[in-house]
PDB file of N, CA and C in Angstrom:
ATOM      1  N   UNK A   1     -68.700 -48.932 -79.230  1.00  0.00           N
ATOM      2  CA  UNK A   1     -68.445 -50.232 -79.839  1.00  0.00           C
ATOM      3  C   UNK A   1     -69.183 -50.291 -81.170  1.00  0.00           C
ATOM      4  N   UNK A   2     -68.921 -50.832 -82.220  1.00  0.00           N
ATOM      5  CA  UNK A   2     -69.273 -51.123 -83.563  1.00  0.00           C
ATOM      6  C   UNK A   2     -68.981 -52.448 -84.324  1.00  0.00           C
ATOM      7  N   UNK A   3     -69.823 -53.092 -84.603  1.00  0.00           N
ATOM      8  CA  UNK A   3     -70.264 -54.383 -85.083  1.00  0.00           C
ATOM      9  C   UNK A   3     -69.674 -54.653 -86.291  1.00  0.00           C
ATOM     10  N   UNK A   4     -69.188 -55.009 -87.103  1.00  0.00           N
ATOM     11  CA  UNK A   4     -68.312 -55.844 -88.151  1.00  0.00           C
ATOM     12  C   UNK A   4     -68.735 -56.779 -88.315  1.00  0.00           C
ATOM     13  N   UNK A   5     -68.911 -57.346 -89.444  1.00  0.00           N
ATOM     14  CA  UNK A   5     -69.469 -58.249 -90.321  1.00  0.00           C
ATOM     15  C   UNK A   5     -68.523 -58.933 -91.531  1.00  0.00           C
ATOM     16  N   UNK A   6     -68.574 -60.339 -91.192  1.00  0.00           N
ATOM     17  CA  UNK A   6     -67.904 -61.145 -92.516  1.00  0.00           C
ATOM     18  C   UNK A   6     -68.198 -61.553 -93.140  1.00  0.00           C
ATOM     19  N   UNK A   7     -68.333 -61.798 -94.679  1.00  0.00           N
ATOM     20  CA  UNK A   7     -68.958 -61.912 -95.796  1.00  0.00           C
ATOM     21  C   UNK A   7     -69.380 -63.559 -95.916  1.00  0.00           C
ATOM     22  N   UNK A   8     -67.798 -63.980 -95.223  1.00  0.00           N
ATOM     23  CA  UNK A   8     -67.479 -65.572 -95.391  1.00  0.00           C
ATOM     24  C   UNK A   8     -68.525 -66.563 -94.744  1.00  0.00           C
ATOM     25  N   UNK A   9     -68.805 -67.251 -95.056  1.00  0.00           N
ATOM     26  CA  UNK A   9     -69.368 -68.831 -94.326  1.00  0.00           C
ATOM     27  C   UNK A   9     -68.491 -69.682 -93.732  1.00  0.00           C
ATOM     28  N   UNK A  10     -68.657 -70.151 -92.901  1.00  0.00           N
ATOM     29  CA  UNK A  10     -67.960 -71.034 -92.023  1.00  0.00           C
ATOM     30  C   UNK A  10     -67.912 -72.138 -91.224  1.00  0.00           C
ATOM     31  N   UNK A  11     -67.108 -73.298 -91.240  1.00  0.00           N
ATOM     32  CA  UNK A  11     -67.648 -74.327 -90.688  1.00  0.00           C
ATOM     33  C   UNK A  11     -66.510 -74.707 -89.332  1.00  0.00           C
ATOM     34  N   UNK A  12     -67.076 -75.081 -88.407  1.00  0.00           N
ATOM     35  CA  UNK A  12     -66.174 -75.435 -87.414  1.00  0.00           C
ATOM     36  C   UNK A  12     -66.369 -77.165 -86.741  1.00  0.00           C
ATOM     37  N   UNK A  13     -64.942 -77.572 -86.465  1.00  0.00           N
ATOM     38  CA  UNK A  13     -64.357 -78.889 -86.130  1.00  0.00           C
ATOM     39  C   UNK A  13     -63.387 -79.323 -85.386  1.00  0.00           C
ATOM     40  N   UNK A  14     -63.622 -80.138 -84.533  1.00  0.00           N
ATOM     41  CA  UNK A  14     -62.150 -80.589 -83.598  1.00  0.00           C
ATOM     42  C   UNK A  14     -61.259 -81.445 -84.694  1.00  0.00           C
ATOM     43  N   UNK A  15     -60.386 -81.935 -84.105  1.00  0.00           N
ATOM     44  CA  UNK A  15     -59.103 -82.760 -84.767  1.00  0.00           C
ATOM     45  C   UNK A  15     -58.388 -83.217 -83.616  1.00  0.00           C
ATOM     46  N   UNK A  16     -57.926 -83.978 -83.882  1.00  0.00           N
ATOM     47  CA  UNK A  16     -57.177 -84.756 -82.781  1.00  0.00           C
ATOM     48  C   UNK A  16     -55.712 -84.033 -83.173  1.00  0.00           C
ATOM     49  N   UNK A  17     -55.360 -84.662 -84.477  1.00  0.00           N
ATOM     50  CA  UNK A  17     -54.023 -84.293 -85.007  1.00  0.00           C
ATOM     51  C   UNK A  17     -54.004 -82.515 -85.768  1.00  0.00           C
ATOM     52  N   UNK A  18     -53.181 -81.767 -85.429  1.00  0.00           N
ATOM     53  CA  UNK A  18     -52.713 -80.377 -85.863  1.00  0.00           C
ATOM     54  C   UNK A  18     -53.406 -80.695 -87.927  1.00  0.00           C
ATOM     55  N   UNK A  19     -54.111 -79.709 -88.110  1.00  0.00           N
ATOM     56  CA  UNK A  19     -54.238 -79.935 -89.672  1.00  0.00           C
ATOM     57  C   UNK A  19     -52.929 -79.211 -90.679  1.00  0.00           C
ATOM     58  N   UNK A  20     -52.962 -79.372 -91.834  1.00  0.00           N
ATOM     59  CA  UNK A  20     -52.386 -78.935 -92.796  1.00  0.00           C
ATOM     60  C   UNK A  20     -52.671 -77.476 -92.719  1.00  0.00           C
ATOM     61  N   UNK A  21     -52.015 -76.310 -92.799  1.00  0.00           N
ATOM     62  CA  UNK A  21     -52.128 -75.045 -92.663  1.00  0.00           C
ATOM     63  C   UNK A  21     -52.398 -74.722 -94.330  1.00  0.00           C
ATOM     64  N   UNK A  22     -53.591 -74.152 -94.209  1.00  0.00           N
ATOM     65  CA  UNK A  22     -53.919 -73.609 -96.002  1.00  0.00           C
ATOM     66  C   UNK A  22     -54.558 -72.313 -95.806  1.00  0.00           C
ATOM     67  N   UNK A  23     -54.975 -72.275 -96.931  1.00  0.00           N
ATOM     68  CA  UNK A  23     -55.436 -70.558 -96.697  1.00  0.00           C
ATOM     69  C   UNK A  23     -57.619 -70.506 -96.152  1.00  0.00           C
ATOM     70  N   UNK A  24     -57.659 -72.143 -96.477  1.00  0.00           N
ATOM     71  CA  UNK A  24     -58.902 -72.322 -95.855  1.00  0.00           C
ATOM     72  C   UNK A  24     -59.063 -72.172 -94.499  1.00  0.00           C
ATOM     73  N   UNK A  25     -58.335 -72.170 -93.749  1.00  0.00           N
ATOM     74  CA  UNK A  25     -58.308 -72.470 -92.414  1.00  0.00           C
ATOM     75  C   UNK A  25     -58.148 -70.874 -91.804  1.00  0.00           C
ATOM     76  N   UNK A  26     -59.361 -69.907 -91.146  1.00  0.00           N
ATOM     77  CA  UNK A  26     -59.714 -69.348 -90.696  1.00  0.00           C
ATOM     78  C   UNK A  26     -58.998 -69.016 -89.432  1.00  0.00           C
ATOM     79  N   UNK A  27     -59.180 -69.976 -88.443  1.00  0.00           N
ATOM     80  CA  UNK A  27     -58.629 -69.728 -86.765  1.00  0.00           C
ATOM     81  C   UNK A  27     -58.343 -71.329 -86.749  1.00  0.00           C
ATOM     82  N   UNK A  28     -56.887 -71.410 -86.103  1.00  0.00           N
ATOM     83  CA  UNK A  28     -56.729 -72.643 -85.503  1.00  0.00           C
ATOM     84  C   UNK A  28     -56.333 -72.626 -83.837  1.00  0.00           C
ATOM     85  N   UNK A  29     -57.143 -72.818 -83.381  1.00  0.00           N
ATOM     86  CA  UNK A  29     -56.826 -72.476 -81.991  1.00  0.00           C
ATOM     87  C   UNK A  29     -56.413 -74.217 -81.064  1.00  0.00           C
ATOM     88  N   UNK A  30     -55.317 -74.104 -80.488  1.00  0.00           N
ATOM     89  CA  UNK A  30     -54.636 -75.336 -80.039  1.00  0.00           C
ATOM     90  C   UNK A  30     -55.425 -75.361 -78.458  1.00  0.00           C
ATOM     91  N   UNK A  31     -55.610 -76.695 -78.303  1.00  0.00           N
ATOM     92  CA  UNK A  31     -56.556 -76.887 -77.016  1.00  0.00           C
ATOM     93  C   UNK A  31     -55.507 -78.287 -76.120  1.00  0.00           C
ATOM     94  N   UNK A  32     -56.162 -78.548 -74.944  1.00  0.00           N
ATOM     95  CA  UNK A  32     -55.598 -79.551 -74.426  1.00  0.00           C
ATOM     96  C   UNK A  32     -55.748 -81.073 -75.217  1.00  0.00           C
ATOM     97  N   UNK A  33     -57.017 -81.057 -76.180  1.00  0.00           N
ATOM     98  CA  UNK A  33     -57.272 -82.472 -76.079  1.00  0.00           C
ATOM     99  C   UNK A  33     -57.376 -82.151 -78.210  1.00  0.00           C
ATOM    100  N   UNK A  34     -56.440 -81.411 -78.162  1.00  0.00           N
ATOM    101  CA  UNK A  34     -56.644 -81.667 -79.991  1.00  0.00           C
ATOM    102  C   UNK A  34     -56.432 -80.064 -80.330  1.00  0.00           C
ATOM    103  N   UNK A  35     -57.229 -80.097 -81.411  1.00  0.00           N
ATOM    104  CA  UNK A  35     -57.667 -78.737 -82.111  1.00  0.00           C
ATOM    105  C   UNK A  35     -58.652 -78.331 -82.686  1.00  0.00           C
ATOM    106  N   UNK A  36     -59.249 -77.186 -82.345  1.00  0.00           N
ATOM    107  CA  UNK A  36     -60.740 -76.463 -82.890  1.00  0.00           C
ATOM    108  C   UNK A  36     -60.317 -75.291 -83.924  1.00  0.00           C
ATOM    109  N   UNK A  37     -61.164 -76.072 -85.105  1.00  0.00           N
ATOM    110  CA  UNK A  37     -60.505 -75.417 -86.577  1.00  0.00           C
ATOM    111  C   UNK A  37     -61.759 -74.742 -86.897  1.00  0.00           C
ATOM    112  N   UNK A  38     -61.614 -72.932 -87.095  1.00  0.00           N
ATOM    113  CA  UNK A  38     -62.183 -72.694 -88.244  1.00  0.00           C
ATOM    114  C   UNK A  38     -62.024 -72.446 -89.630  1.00  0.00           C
ATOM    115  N   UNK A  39     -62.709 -72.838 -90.076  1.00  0.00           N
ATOM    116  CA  UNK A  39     -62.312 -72.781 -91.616  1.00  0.00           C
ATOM    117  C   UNK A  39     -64.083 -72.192 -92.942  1.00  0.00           C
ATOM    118  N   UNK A  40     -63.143 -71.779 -93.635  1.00  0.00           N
ATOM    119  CA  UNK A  40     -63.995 -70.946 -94.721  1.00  0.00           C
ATOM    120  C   UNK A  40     -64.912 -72.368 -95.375  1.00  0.00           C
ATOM    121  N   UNK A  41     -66.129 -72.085 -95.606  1.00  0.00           N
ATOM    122  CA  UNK A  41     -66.864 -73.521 -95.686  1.00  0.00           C
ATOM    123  C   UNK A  41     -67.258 -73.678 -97.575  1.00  0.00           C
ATOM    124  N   UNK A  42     -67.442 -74.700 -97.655  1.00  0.00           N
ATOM    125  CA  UNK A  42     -67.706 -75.341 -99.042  1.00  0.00           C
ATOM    126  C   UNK A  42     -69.062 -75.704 -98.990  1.00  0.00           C
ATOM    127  N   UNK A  43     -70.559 -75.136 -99.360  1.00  0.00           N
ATOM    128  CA  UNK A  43     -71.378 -74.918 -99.104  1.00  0.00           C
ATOM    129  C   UNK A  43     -72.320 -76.338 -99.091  1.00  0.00           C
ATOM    130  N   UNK A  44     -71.367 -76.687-100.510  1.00  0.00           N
ATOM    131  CA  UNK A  44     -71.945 -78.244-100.730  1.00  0.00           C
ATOM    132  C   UNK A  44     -71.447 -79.667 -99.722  1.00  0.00           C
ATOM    133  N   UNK A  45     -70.264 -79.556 -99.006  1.00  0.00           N
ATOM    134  CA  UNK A  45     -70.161 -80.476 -98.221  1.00  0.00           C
ATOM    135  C   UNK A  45     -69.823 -80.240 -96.587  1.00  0.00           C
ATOM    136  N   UNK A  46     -70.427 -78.778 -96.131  1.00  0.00           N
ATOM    137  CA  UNK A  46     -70.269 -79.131 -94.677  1.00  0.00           C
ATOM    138  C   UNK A  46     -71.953 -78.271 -93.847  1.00  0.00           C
ATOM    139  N   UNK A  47     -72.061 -78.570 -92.913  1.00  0.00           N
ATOM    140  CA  UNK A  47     -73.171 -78.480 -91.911  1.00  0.00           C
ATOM    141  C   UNK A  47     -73.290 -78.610 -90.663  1.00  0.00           C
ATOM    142  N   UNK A  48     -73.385 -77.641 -89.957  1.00  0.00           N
ATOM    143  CA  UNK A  48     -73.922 -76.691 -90.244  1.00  0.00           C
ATOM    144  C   UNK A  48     -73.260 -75.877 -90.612  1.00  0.00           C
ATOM    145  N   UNK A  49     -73.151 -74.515 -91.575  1.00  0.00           N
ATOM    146  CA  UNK A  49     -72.461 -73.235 -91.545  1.00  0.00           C
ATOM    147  C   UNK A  49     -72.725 -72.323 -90.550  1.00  0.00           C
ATOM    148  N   UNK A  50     -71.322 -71.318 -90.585  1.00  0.00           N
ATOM    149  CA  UNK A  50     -71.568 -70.447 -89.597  1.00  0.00           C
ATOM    150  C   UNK A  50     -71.497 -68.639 -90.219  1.00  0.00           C
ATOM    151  N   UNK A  51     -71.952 -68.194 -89.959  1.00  0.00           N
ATOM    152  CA  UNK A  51     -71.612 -66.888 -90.222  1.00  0.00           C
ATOM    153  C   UNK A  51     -70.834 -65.757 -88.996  1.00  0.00           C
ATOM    154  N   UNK A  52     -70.067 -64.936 -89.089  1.00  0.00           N
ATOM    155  CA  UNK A  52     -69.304 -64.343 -88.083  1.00  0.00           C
ATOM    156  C   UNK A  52     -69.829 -63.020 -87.866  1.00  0.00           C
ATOM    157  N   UNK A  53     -69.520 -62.066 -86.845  1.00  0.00           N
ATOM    158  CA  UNK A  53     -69.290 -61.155 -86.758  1.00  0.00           C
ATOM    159  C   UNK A  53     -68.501 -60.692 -85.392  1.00  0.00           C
ATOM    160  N   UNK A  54     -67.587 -59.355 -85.719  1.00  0.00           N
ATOM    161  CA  UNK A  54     -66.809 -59.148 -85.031  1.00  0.00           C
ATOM    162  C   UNK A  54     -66.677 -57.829 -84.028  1.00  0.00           C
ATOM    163  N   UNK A  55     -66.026 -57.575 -83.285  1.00  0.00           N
ATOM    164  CA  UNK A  55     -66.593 -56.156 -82.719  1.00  0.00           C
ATOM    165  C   UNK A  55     -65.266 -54.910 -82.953  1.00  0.00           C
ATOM    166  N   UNK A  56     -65.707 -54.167 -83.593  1.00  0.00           N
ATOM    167  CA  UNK A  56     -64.780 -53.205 -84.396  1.00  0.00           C
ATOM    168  C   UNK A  56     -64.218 -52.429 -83.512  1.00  0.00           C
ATOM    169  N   UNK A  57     -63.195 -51.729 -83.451  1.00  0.00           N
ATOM    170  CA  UNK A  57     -62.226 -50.998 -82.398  1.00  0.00           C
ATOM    171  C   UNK A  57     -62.589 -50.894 -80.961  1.00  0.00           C
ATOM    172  N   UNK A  58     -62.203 -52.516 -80.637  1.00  0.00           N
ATOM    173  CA  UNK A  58     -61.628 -52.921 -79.695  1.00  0.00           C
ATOM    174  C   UNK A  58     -60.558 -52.368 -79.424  1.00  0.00           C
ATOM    175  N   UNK A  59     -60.048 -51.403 -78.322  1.00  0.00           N
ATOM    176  CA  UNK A  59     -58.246 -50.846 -78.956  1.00  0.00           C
ATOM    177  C   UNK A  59     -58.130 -51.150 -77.334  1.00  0.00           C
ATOM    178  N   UNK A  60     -58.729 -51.417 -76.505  1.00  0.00           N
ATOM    179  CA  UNK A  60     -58.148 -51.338 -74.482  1.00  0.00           C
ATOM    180  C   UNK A  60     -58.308 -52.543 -74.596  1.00  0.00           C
ATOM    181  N   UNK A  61     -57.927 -53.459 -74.092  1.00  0.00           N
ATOM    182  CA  UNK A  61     -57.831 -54.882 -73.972  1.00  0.00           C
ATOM    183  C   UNK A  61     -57.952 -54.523 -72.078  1.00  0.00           C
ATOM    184  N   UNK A  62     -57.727 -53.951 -71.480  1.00  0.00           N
ATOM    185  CA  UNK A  62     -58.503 -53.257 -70.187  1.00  0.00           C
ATOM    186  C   UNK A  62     -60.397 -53.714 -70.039  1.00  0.00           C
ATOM    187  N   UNK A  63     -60.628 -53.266 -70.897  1.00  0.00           N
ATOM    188  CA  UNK A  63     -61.790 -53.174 -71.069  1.00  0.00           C
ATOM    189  C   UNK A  63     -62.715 -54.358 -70.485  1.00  0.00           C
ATOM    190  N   UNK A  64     -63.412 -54.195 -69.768  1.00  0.00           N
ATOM    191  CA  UNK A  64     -64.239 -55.608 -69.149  1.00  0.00           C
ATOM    192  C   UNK A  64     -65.743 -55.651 -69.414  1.00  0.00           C
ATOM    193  N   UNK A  65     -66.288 -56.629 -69.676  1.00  0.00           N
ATOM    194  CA  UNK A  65     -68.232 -56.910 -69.684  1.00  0.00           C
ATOM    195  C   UNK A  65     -68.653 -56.446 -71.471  1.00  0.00           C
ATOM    196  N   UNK A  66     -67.595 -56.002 -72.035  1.00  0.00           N
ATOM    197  CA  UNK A  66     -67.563 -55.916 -73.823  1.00  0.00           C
ATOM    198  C   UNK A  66     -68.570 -57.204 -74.447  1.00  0.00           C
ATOM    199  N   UNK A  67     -67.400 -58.291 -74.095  1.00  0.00           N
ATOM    200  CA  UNK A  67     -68.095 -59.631 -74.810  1.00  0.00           C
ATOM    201  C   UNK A  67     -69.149 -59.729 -73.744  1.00  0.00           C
ATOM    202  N   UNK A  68     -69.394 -59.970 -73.104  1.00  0.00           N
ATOM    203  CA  UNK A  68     -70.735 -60.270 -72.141  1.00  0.00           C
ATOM    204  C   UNK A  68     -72.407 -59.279 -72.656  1.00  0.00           C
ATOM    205  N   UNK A  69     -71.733 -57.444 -72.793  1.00  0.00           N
ATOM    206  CA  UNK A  69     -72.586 -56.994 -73.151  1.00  0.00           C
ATOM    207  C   UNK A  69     -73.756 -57.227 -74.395  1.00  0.00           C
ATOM    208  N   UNK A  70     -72.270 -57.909 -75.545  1.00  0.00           N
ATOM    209  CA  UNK A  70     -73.100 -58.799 -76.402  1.00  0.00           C
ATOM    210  C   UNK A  70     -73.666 -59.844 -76.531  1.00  0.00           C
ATOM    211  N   UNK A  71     -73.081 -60.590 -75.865  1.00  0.00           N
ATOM    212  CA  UNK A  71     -73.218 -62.190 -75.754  1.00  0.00           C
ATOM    213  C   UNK A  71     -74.796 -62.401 -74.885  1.00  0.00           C
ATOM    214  N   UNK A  72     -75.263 -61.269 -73.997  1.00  0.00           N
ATOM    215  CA  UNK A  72     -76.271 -61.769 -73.015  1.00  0.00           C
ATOM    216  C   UNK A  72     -77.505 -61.538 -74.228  1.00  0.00           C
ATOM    217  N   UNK A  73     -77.915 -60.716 -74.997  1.00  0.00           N
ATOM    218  CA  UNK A  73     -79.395 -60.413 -75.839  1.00  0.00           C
ATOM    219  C   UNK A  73     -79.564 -61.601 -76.267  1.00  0.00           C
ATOM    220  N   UNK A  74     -77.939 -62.371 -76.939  1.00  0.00           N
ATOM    221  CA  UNK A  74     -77.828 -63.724 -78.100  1.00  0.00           C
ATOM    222  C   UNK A  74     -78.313 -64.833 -76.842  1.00  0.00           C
ATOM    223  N   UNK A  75     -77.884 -64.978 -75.991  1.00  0.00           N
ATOM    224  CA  UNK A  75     -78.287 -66.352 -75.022  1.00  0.00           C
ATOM    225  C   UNK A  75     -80.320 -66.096 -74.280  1.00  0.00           C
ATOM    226  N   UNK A  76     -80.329 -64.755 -74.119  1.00  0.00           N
ATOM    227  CA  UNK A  76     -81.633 -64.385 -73.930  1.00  0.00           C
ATOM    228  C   UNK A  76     -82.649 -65.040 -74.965  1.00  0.00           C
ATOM    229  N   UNK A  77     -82.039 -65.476 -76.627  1.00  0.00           N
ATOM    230  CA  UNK A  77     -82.822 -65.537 -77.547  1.00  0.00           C
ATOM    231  C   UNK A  77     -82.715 -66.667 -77.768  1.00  0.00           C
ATOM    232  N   UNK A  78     -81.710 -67.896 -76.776  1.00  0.00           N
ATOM    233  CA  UNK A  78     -81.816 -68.523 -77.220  1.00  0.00           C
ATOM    234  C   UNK A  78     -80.529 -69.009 -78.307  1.00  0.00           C
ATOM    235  N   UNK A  79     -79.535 -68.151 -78.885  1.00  0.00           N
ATOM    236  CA  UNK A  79     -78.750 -68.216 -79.945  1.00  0.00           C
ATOM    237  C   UNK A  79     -77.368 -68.846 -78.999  1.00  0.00           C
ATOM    238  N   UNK A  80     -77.065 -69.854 -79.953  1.00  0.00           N
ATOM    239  CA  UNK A  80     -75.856 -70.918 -79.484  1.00  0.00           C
ATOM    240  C   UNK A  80     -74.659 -69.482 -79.989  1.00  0.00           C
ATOM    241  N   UNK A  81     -73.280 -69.848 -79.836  1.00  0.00           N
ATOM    242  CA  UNK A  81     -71.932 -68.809 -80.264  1.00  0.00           C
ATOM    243  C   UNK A  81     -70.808 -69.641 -79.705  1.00  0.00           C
ATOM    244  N   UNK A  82     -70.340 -69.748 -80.697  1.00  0.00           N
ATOM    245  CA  UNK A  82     -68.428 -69.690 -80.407  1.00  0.00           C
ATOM    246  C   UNK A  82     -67.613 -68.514 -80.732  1.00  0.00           C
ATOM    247  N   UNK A  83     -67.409 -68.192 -79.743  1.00  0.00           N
ATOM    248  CA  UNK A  83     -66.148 -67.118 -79.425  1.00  0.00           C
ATOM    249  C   UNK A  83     -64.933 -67.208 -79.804  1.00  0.00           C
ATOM    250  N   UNK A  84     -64.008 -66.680 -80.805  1.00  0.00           N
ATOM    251  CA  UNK A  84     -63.167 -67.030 -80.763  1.00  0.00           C
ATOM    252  C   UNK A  84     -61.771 -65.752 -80.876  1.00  0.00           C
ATOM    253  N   UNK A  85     -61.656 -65.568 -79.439  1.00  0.00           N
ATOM    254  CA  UNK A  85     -61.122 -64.532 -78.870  1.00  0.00           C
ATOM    255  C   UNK A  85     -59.533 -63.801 -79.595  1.00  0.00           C
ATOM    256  N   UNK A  86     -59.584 -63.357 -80.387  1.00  0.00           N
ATOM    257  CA  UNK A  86     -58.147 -62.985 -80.722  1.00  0.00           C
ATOM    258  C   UNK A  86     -58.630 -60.989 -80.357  1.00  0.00           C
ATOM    259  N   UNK A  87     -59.599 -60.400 -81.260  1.00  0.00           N
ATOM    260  CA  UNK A  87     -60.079 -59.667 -81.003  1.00  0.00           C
ATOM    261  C   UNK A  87     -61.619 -59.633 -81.346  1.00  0.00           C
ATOM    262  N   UNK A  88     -62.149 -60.869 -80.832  1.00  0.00           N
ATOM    263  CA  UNK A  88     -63.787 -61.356 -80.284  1.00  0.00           C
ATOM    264  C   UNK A  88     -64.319 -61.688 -81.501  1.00  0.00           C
ATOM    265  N   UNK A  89     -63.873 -62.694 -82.123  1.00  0.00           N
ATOM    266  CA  UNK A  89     -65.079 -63.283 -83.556  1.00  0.00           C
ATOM    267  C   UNK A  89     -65.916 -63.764 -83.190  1.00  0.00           C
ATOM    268  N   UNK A  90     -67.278 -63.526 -83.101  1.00  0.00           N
ATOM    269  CA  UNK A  90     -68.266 -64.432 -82.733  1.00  0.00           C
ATOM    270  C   UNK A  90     -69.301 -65.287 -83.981  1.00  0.00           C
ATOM    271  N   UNK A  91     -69.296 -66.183 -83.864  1.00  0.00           N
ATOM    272  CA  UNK A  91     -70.137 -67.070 -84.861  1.00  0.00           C
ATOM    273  C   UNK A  91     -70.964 -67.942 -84.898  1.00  0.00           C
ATOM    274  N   UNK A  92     -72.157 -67.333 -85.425  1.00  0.00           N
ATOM    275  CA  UNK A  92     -73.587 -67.635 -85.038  1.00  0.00           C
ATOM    276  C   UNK A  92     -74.233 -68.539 -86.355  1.00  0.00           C
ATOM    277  N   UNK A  93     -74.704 -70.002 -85.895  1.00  0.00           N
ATOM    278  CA  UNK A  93     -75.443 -70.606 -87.067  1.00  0.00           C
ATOM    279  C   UNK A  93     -75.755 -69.646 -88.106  1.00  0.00           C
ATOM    280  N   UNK A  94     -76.167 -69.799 -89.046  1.00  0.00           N
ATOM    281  CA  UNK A  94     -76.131 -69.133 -90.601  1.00  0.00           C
ATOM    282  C   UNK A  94     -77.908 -69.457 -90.230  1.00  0.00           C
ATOM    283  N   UNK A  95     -78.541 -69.971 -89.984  1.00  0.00           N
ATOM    284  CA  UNK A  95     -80.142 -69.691 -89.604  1.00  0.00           C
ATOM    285  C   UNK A  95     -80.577 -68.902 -88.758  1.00  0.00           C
ATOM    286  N   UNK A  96     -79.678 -68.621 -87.778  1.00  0.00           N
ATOM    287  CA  UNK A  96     -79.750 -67.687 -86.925  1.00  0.00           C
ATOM    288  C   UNK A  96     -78.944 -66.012 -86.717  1.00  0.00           C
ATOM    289  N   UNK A  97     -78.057 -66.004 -87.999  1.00  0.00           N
ATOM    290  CA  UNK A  97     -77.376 -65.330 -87.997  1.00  0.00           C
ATOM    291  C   UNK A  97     -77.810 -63.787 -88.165  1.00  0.00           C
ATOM    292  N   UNK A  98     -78.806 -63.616 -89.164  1.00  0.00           N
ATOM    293  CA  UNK A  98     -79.631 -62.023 -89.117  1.00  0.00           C
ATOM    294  C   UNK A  98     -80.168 -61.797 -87.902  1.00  0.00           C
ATOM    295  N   UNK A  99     -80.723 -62.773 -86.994  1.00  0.00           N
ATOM    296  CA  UNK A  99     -81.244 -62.321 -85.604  1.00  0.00           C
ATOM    297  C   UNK A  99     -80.665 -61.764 -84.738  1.00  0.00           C
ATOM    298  N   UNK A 100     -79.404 -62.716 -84.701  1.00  0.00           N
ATOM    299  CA  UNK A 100     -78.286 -62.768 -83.990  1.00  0.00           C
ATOM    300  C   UNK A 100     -77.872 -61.000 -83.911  1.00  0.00           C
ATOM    301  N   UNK A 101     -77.470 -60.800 -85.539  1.00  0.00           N
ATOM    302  CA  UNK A 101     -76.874 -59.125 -85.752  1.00  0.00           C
ATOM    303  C   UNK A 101     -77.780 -58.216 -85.155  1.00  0.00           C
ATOM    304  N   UNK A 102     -78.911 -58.423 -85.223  1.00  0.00           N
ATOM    305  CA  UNK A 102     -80.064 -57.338 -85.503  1.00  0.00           C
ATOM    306  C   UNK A 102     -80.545 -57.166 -83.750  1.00  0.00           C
ATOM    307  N   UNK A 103     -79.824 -58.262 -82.948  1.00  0.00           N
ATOM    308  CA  UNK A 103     -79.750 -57.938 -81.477  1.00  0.00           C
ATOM    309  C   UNK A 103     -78.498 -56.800 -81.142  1.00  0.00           C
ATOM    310  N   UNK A 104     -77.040 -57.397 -81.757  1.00  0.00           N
ATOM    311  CA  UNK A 104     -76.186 -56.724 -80.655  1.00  0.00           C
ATOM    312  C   UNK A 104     -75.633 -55.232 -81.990  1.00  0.00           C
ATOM    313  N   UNK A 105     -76.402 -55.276 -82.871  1.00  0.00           N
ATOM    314  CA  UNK A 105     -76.401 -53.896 -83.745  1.00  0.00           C
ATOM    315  C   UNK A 105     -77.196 -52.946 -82.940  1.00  0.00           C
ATOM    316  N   UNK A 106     -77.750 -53.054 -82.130  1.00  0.00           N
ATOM    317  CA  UNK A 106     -78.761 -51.889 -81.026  1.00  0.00           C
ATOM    318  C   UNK A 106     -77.851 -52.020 -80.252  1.00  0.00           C
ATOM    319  N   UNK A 107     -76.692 -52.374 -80.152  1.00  0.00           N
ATOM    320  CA  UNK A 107     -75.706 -52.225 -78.830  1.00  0.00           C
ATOM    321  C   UNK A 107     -74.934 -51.058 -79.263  1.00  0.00           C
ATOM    322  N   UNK A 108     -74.543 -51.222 -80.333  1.00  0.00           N
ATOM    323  CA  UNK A 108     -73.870 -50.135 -81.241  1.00  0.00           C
ATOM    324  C   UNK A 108     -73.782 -48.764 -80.618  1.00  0.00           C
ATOM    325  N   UNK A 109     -72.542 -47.938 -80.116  1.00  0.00           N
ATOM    326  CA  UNK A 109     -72.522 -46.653 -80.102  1.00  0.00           C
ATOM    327  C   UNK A 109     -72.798 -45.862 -80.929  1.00  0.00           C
TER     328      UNK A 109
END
């Protein structure tokens, strides 16, 4: 497994109503009670930011305890995450975000 990294900042939000589709809008993932939007953040008007990282050739979707293997060092430390499963974006406060890496980068094959 190998760790991937996104340059972008990011802010995340529910909505009741479906948003306008732009090129800001990151992941829109449709839920029962609305929608949870990510989107590329504007530094000056949103808070908290998030920073991402992703887990690089994923290719077995077979594969089981992947996200868990990472996810347990980040909850051990304490570090909040939204998952956002297409092929596993995970995104960790932007204060916490070098910690965050510098755990599941020792996971690294």
């Amino acid at each position: 497994m190998k760790i991937g990294t996104l340059e972008a900042e990011f802010f995340i939000y529910k909505a009741a109503e479906k948003p306008l589709i732009d090129k800001n809008i990151f992941c829109l993932m449709q839920e029962v009670d609305g929608f949870s939007i990510v989107s590329f953040a504007h530094k000056q008007k949103h808070f908290p930011i998030f920073k991402a990282f992703y887990l690089d050739e994923l290719n077995d979707l077979n594969e089981s305890g992947i996200l868990y293997k990472v996810l347990k060092p980040l909850k051990e430390n304490n570090i909040s995450v939204l998952v956002a499963s297409a092929f596993d974006y995970i995104f960790v406060d932007k204060n916490y975000f070098k910690q965050a890496l510098s755990l599941v980068k020792g996971l690294e094959n």
